[in-house]
C-alpha atoms as a PDB file:
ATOM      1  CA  UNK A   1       9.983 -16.827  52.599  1.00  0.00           C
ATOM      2  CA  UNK A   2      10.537 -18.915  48.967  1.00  0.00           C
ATOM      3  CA  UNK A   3      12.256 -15.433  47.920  1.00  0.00           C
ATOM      4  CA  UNK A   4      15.134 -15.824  50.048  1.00  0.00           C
ATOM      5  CA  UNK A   5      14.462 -12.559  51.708  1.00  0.00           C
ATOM      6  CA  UNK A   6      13.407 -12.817  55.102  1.00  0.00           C
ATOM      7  CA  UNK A   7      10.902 -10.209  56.342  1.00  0.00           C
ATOM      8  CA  UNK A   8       9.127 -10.854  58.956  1.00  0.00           C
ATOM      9  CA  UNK A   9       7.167  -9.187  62.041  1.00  0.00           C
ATOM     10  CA  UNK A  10       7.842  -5.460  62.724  1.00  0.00           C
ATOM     11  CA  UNK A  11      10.317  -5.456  59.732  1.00  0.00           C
ATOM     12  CA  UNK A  12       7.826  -6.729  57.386  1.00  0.00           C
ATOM     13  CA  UNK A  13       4.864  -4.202  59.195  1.00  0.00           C
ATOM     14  CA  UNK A  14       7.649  -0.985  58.495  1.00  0.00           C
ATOM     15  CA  UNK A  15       8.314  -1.644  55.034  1.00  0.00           C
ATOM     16  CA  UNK A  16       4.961  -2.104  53.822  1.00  0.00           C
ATOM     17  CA  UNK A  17       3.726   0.867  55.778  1.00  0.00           C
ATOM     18  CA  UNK A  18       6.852   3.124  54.994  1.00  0.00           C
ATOM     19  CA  UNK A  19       5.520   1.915  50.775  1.00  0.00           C
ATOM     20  CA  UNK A  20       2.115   2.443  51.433  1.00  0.00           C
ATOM     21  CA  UNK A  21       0.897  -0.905  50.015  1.00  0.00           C
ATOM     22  CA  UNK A  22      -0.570  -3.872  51.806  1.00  0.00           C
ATOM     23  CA  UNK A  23       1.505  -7.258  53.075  1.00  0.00           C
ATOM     24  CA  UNK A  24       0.392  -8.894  50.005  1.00  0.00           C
ATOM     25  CA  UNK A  25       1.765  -6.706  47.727  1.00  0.00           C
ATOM     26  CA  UNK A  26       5.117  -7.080  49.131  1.00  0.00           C
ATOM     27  CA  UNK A  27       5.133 -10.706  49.591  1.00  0.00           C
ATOM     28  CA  UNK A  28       4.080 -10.696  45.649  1.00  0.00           C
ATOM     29  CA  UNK A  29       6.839  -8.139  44.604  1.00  0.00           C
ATOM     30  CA  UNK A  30       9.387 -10.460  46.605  1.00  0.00           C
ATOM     31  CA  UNK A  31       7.994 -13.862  45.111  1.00  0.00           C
ATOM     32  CA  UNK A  32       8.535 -12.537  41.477  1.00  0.00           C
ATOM     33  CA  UNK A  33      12.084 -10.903  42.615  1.00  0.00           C
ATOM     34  CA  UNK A  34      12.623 -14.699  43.982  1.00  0.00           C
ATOM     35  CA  UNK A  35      11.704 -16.087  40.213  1.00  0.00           C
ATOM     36  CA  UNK A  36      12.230 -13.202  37.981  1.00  0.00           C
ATOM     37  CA  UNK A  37      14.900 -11.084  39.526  1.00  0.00           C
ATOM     38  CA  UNK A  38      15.048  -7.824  38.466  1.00  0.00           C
ATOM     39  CA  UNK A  39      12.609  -8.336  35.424  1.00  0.00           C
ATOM     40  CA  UNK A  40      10.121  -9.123  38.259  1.00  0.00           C
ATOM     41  CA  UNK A  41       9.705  -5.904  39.414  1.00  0.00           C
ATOM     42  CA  UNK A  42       8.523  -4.352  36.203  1.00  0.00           C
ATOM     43  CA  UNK A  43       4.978  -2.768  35.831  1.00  0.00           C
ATOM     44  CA  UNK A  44       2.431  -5.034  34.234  1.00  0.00           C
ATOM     45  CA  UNK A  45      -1.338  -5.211  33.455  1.00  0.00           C
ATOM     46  CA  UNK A  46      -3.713  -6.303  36.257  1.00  0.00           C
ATOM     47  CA  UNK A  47      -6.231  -7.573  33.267  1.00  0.00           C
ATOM     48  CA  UNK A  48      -6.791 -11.395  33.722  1.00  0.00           C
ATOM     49  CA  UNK A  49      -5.283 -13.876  31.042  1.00  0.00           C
ATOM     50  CA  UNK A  50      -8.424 -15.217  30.152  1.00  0.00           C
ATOM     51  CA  UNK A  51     -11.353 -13.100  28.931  1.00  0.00           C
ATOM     52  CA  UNK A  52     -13.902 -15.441  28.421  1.00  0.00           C
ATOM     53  CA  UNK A  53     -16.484 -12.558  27.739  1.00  0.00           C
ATOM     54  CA  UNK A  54     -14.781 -10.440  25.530  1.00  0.00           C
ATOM     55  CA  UNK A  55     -16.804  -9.817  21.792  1.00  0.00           C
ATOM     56  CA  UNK A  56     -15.388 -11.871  19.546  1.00  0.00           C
ATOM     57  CA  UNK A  57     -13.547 -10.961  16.549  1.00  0.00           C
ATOM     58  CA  UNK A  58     -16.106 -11.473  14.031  1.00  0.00           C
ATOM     59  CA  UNK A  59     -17.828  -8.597  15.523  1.00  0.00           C
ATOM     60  CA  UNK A  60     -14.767  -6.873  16.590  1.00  0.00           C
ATOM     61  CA  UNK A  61     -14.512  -6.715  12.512  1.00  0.00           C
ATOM     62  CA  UNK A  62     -17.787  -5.468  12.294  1.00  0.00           C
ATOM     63  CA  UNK A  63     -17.471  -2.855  14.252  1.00  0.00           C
ATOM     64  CA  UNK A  64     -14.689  -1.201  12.836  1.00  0.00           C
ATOM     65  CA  UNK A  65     -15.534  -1.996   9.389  1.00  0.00           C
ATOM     66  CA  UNK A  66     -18.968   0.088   9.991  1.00  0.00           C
ATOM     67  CA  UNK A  67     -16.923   2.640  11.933  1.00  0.00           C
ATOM     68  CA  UNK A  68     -14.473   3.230   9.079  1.00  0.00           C
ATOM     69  CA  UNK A  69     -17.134   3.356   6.463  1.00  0.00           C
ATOM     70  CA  UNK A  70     -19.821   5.131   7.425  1.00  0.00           C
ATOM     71  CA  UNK A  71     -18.142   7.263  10.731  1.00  0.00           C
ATOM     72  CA  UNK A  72     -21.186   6.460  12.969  1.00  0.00           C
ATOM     73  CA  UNK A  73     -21.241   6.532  16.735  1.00  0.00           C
ATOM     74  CA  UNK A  74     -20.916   3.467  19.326  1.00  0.00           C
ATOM     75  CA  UNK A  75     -25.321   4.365  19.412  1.00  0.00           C
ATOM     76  CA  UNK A  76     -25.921   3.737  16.190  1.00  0.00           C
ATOM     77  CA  UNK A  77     -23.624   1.237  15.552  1.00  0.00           C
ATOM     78  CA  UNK A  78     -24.888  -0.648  18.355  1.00  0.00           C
ATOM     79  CA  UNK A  79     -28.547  -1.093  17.320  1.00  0.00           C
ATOM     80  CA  UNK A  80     -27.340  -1.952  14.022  1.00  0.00           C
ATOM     81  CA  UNK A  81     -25.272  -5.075  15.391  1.00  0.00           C
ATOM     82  CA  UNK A  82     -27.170  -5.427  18.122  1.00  0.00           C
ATOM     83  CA  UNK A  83     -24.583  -4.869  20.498  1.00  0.00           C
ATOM     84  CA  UNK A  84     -24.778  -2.658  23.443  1.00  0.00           C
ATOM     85  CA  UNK A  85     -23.253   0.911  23.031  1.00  0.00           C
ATOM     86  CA  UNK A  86     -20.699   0.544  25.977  1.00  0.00           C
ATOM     87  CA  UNK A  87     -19.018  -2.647  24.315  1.00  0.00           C
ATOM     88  CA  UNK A  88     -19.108  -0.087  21.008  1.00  0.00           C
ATOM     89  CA  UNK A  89     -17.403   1.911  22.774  1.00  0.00           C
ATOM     90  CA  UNK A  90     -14.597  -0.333  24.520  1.00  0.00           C
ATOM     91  CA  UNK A  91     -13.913  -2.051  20.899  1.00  0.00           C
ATOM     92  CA  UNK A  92     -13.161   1.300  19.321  1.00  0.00           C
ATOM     93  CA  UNK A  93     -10.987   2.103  22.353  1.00  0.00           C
ATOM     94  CA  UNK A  94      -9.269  -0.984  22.386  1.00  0.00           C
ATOM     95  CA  UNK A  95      -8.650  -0.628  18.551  1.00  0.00           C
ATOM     96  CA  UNK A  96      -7.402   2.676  19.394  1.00  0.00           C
ATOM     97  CA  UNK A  97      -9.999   4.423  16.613  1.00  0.00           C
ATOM     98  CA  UNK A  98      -9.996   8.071  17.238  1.00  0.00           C
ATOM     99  CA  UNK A  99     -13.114   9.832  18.289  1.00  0.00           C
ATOM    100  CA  UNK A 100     -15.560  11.165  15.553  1.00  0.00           C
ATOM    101  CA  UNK A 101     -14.764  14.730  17.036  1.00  0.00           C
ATOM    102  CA  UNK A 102     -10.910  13.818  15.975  1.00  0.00           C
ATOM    103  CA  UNK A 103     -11.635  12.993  12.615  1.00  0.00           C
ATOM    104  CA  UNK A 104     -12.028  15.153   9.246  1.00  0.00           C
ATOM    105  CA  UNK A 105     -15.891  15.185   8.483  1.00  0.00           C
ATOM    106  CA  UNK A 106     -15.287  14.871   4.716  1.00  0.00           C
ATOM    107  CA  UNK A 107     -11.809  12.448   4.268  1.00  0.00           C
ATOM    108  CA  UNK A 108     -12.315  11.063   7.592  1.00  0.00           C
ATOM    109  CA  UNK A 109      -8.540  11.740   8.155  1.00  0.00           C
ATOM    110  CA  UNK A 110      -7.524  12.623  11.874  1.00  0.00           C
ATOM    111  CA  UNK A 111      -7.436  16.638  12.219  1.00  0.00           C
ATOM    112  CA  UNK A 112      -6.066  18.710  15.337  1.00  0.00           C
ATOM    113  CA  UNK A 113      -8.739  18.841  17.602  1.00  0.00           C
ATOM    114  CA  UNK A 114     -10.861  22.315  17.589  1.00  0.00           C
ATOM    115  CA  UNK A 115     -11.287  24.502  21.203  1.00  0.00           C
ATOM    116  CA  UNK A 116     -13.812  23.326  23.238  1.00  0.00           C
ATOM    117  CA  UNK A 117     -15.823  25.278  26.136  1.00  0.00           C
ATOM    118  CA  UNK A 118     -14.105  24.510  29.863  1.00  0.00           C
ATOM    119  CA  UNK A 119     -17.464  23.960  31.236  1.00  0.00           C
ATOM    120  CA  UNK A 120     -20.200  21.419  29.312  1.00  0.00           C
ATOM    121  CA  UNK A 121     -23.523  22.324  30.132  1.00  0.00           C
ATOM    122  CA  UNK A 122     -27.279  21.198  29.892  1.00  0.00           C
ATOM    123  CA  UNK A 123     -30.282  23.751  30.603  1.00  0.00           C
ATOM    124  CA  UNK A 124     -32.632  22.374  32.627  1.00  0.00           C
ATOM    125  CA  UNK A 125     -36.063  21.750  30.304  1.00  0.00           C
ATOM    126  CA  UNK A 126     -36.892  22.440  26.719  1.00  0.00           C
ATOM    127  CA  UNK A 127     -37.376  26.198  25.753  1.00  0.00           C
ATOM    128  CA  UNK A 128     -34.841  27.722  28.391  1.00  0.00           C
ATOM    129  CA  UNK A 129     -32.651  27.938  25.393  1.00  0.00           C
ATOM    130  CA  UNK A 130     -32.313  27.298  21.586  1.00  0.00           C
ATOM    131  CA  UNK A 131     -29.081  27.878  19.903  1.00  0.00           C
ATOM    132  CA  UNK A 132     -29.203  29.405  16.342  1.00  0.00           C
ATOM    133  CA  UNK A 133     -26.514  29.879  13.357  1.00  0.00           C
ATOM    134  CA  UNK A 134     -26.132  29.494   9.379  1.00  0.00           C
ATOM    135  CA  UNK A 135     -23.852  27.089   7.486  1.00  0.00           C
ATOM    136  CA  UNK A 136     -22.366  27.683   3.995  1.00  0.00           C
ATOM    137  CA  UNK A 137     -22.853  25.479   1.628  1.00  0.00           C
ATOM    138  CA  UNK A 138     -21.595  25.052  -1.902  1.00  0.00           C
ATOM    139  CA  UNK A 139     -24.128  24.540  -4.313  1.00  0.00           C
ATOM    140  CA  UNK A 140     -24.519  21.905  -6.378  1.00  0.00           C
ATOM    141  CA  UNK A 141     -24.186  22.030 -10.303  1.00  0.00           C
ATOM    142  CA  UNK A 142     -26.807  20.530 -13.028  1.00  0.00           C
ATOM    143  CA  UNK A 143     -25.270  17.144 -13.301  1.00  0.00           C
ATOM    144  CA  UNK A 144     -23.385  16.909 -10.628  1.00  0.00           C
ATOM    145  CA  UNK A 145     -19.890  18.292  -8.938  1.00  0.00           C
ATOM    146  CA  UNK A 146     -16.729  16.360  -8.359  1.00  0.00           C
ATOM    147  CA  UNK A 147     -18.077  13.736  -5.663  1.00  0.00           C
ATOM    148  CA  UNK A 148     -20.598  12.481  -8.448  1.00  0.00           C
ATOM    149  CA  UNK A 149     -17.879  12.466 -11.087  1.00  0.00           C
ATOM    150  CA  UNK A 150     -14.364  12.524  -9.197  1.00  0.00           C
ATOM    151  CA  UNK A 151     -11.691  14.798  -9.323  1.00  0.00           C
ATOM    152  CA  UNK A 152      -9.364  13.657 -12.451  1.00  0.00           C
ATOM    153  CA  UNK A 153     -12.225  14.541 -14.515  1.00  0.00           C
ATOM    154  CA  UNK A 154     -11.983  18.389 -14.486  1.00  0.00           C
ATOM    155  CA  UNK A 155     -15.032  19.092 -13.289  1.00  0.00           C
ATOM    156  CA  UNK A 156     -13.459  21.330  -9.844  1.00  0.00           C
ATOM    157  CA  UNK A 157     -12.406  23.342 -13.020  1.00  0.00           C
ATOM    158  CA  UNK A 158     -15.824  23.293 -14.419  1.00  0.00           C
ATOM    159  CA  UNK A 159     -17.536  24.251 -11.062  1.00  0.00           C
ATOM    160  CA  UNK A 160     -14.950  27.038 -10.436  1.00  0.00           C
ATOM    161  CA  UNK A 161     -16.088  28.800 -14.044  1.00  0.00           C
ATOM    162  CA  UNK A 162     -19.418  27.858 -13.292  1.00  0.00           C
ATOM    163  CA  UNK A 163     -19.482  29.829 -10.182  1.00  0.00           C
ATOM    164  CA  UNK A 164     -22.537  27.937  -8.803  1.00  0.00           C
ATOM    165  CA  UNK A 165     -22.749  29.651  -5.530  1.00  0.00           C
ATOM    166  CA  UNK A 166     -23.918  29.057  -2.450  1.00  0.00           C
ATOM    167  CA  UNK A 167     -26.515  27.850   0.042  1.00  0.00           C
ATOM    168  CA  UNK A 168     -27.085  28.962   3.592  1.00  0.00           C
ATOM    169  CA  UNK A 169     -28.670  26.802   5.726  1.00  0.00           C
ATOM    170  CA  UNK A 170     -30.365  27.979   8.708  1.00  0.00           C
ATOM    171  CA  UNK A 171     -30.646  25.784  11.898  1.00  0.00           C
ATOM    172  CA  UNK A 172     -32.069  26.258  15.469  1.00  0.00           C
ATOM    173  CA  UNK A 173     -31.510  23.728  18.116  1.00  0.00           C
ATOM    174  CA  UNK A 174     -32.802  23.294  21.184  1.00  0.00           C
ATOM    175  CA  UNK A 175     -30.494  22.778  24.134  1.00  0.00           C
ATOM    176  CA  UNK A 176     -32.143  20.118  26.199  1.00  0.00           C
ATOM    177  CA  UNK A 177     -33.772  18.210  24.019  1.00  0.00           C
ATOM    178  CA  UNK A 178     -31.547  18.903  20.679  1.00  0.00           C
ATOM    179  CA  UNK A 179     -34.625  19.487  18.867  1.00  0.00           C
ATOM    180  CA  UNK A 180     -33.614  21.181  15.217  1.00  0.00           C
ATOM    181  CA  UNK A 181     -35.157  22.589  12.316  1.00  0.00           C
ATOM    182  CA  UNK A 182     -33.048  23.832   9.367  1.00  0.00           C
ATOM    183  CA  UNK A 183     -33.911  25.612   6.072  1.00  0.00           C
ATOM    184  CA  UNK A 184     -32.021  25.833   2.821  1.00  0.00           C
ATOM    185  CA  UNK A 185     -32.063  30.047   1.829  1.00  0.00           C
ATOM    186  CA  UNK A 186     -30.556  32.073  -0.841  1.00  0.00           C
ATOM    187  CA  UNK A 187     -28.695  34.673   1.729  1.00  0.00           C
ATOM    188  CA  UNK A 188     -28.062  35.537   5.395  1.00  0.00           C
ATOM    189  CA  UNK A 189     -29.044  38.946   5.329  1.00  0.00           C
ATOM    190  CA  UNK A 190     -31.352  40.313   8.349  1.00  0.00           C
ATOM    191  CA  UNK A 191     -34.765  39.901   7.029  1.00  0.00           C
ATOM    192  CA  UNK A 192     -34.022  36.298   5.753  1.00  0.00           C
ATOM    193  CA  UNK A 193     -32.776  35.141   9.093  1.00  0.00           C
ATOM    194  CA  UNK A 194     -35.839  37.026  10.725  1.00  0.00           C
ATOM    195  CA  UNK A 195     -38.253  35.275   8.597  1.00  0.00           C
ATOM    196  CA  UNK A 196     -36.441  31.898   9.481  1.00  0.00           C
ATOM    197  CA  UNK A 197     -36.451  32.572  13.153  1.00  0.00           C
ATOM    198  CA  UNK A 198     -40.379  32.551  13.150  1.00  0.00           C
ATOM    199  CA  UNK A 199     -40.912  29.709  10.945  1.00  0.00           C
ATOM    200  CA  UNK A 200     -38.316  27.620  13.675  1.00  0.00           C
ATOM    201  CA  UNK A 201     -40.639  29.232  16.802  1.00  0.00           C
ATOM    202  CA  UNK A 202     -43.650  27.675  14.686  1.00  0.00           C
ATOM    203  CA  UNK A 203     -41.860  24.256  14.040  1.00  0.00           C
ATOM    204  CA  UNK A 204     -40.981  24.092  17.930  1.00  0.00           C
ATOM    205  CA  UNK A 205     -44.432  25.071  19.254  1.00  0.00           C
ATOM    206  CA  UNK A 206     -46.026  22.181  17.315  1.00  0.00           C
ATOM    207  CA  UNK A 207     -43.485  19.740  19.216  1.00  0.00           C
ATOM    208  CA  UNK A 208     -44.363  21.084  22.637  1.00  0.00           C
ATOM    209  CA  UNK A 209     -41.548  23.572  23.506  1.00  0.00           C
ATOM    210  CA  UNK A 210     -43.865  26.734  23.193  1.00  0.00           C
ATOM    211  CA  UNK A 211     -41.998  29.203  25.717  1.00  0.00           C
ATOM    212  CA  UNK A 212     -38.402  29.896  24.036  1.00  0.00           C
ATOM    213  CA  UNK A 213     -36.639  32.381  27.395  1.00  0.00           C
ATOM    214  CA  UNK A 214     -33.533  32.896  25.451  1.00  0.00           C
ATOM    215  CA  UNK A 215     -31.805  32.867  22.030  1.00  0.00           C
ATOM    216  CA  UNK A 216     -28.135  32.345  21.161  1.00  0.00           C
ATOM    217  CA  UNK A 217     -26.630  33.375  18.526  1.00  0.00           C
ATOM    218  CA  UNK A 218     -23.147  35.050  17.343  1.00  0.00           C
ATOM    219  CA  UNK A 219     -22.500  38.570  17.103  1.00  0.00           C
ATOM    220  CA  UNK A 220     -23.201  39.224  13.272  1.00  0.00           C
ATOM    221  CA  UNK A 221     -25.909  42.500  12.372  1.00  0.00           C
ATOM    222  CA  UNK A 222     -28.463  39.926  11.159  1.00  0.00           C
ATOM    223  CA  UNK A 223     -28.546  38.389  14.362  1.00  0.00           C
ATOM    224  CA  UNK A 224     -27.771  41.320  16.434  1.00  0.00           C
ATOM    225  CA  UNK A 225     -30.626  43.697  15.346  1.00  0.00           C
ATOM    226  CA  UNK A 226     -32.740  41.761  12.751  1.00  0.00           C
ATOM    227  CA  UNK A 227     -34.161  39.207  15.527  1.00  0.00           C
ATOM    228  CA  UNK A 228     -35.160  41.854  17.902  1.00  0.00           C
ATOM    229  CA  UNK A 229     -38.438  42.326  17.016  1.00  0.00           C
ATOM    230  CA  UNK A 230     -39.241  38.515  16.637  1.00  0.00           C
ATOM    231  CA  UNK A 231     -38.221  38.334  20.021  1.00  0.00           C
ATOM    232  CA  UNK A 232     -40.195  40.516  21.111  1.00  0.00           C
ATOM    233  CA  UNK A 233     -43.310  39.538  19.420  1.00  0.00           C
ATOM    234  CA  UNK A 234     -42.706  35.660  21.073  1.00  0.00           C
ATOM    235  CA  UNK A 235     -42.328  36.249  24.224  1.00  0.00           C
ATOM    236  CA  UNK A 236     -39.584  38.539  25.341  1.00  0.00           C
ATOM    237  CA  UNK A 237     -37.394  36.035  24.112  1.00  0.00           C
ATOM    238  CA  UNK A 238     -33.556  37.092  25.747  1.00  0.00           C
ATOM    239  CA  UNK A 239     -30.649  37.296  23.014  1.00  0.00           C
ATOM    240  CA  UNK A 240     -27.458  36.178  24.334  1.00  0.00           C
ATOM    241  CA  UNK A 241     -24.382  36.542  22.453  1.00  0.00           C
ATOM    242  CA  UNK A 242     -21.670  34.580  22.700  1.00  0.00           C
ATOM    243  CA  UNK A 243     -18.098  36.048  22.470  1.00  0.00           C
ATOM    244  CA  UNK A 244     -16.888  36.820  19.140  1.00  0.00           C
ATOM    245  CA  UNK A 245     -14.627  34.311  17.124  1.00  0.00           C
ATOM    246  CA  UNK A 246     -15.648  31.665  19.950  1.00  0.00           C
ATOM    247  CA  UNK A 247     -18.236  29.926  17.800  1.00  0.00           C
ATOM    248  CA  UNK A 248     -17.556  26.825  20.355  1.00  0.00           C
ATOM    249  CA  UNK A 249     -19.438  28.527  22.494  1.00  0.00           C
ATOM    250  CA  UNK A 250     -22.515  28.047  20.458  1.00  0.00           C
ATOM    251  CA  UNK A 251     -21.566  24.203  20.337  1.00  0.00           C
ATOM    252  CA  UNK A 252     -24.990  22.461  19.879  1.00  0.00           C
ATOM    253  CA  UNK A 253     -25.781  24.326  16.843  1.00  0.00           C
ATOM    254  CA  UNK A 254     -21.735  23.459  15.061  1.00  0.00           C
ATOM    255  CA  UNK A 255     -22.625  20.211  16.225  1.00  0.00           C
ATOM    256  CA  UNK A 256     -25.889  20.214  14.149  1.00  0.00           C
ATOM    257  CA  UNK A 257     -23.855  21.612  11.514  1.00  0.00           C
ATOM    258  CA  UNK A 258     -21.470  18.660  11.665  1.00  0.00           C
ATOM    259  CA  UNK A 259     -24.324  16.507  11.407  1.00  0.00           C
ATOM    260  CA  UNK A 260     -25.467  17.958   8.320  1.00  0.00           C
ATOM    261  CA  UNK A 261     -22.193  17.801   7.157  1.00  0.00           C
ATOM    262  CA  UNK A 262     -22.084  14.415   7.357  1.00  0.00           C
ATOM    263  CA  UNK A 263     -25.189  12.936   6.700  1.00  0.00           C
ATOM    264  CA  UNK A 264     -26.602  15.503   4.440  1.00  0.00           C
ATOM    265  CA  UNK A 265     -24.279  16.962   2.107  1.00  0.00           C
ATOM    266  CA  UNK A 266     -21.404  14.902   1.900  1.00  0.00           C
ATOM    267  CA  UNK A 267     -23.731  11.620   2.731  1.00  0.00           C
ATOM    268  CA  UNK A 268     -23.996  10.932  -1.042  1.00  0.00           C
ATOM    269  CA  UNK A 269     -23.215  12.297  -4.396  1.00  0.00           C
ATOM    270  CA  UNK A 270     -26.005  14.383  -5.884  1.00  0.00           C
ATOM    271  CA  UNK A 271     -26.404  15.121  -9.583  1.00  0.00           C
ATOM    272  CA  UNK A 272     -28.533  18.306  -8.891  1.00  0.00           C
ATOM    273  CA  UNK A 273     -28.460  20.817  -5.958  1.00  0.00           C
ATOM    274  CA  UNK A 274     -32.607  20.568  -5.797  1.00  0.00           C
ATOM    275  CA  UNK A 275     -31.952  16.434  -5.337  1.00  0.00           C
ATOM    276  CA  UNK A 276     -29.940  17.571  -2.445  1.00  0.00           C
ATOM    277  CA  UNK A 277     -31.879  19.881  -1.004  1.00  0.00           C
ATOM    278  CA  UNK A 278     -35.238  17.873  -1.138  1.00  0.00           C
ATOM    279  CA  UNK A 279     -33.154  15.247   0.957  1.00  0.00           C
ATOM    280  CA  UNK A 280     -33.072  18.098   4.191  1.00  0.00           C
ATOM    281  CA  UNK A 281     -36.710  17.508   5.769  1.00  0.00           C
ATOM    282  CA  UNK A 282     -36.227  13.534   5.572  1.00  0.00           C
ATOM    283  CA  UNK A 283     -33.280  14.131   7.415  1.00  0.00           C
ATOM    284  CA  UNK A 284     -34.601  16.019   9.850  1.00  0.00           C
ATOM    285  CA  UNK A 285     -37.221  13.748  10.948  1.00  0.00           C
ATOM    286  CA  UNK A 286     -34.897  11.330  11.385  1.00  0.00           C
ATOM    287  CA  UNK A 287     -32.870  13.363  13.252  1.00  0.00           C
ATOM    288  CA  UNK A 288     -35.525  14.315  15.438  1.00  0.00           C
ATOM    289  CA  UNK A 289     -37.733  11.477  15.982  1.00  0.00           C
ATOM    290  CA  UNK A 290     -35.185   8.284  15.420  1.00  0.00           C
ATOM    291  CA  UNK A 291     -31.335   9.319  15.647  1.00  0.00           C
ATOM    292  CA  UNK A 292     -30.024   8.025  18.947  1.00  0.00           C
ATOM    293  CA  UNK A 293     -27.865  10.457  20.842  1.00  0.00           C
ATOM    294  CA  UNK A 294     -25.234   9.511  23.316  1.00  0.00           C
ATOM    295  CA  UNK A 295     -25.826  13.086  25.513  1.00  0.00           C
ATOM    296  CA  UNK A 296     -29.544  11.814  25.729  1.00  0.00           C
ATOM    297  CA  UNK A 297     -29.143   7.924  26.693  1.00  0.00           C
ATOM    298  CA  UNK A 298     -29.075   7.017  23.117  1.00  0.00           C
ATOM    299  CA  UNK A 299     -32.687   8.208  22.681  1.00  0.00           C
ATOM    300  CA  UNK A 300     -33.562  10.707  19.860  1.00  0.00           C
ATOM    301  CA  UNK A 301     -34.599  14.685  21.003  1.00  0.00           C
ATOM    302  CA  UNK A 302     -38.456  14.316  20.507  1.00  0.00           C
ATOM    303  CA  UNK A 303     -38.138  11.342  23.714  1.00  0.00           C
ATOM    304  CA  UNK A 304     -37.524  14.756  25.919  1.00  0.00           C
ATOM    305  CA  UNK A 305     -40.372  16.353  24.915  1.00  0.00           C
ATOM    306  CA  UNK A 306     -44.633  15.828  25.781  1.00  0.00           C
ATOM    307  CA  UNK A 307     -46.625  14.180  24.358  1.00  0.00           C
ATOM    308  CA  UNK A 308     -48.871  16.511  21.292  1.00  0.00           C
END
């Protein structure tokens, strides 16, 4: 052999088989120990030196200029450019751009990542079951908080003394399809989320998933004893609880409320909290009838449900 060392026959079948590799790979490792020495021997990347059909940089730019502006996912970001999702995705990674799940939904500022459930799981067709929770949100002053007119101008002060409250919003999702319906209420008291429970069973019948078999929620009173009657009035709908102070156990619903987060109520700066609020329904059509969704193929919910 060019490396000087000479292996041949039933010395060269006993190394390779007492390494586990094939006679290739030790004629390779002894070639670059012939040219390299030592230095030879070192791990490397198997990639190929040219990559004639990797994106190019202008849209390498694009990507991560959308990404860092407008924290969007590989789906969306794709149709926009009008690249496909899986080269989205293998920019970002090769970037090394944290996941959205990573990042803070407000600054956009990496955050320790929250507990997740061991198993991920998918019920089988639309109805089996819907997950349901409430969000807090602060409400909006006449003219507009500190996002509309930025922090150095006192007006966190001004909201504090103002004490404008809160919203709750109410959302039920469905777990195969990720159909959701939210409303914007004054409280969370039992007969509010009671009322809101039927008006979501209404919303879901009218887009095909008219058999809900069981309801998720956390352990609060409302949920606990206020539903039990709308349950039983649609159905013999089963609660299920999940375990308290494990609200990532109810995941599709924080996810929903992440979404809202996002690109609802920190999407733009609203002088008024009715401006805001009138903005919820929009969103939720888009949600449901045009946001792509990497869980569902980067289709939006209503492509898992029939036709009405």
């Amino acid at each position: 052999m060019s490396s000087g060392i000479e292996l041949a026959g039933p010395k060269l079948i006993s190394l390779r088989r007492e390494m586990g590799v094939s006679g290739k790979c030790v004629k390779t490792w002894l070639d670059r120990f012939a040219t390299e020495d030592l230095a030879g021997l070192q791990d490397r990347s198997s990639r190929p030196h040219p990559s004639p059909t990797r994106t190019d940089a202008a849209t390498e730019t694009a990507v991560i200029e959308l990404r860092t502006r407008e924290r969007i996912g590989p789906d969306e970001i794709g149709q926009r450019l009008g690249v496909p999702a899986r080269t989205i995705s293998r920019v970002l990674a090769r970037q090394g751009l944290p996941r959205l799940a990573s990042l803070d939904p407000i600054t956009g500022e990496v955050i320790r990542a929250s507990k997740a459930t061991t198993v991920r799981y998918e019920h089988p067709h639309p109805g089996s079951l819907v997950h349901m929770d409430v969000k807090k949100f602060g409400r909006i002053p006449d003219g507009g908080g500190w996002k509309a007119h930025d922090r150095a101008t006192g007006s966190i002060q001004r909201d504090r003394s103002a004490r404008a409250g809160f919203d709750y919003v109410h959302s039920l999702v469905d777990d195969h399809s990720r159909l959701a319906y939210s409303e914007v209420l004054p409280d969370e008291r039992g007969p509010t989320c009671a009322g809101f429970l039927e008006r979501a069973l209404v919303y879901f019948a009218v887009r095909g998933i008219t058999r809900i078999e069981r309801l998720m929620t956390h352990n609060a009173w409302a949920y606990k004893w206020s539903l039990r009657q709308v349950c039983e009035d649609y159905g013999q709908i089963k609660q299920v609880f999940i375990k308290p102070h494990c609200p990532w156990q109810n995941g599709k619903v924080e996810k929903f409320n992440r979404t809202l987060l996002t690109e609802w109520a920190h999407r733009q700066a609203f002088i008024t909290n009715d401006a805001r609020t009138a903005t919820l329904a929009p969103l939720l059509e888009h949600y449901n009838n045009q946001r792509r969704h990497s869980v569902l193929g980067g289709r939006p919910p209503i492509s898992r449900l029939l036709p009405t």
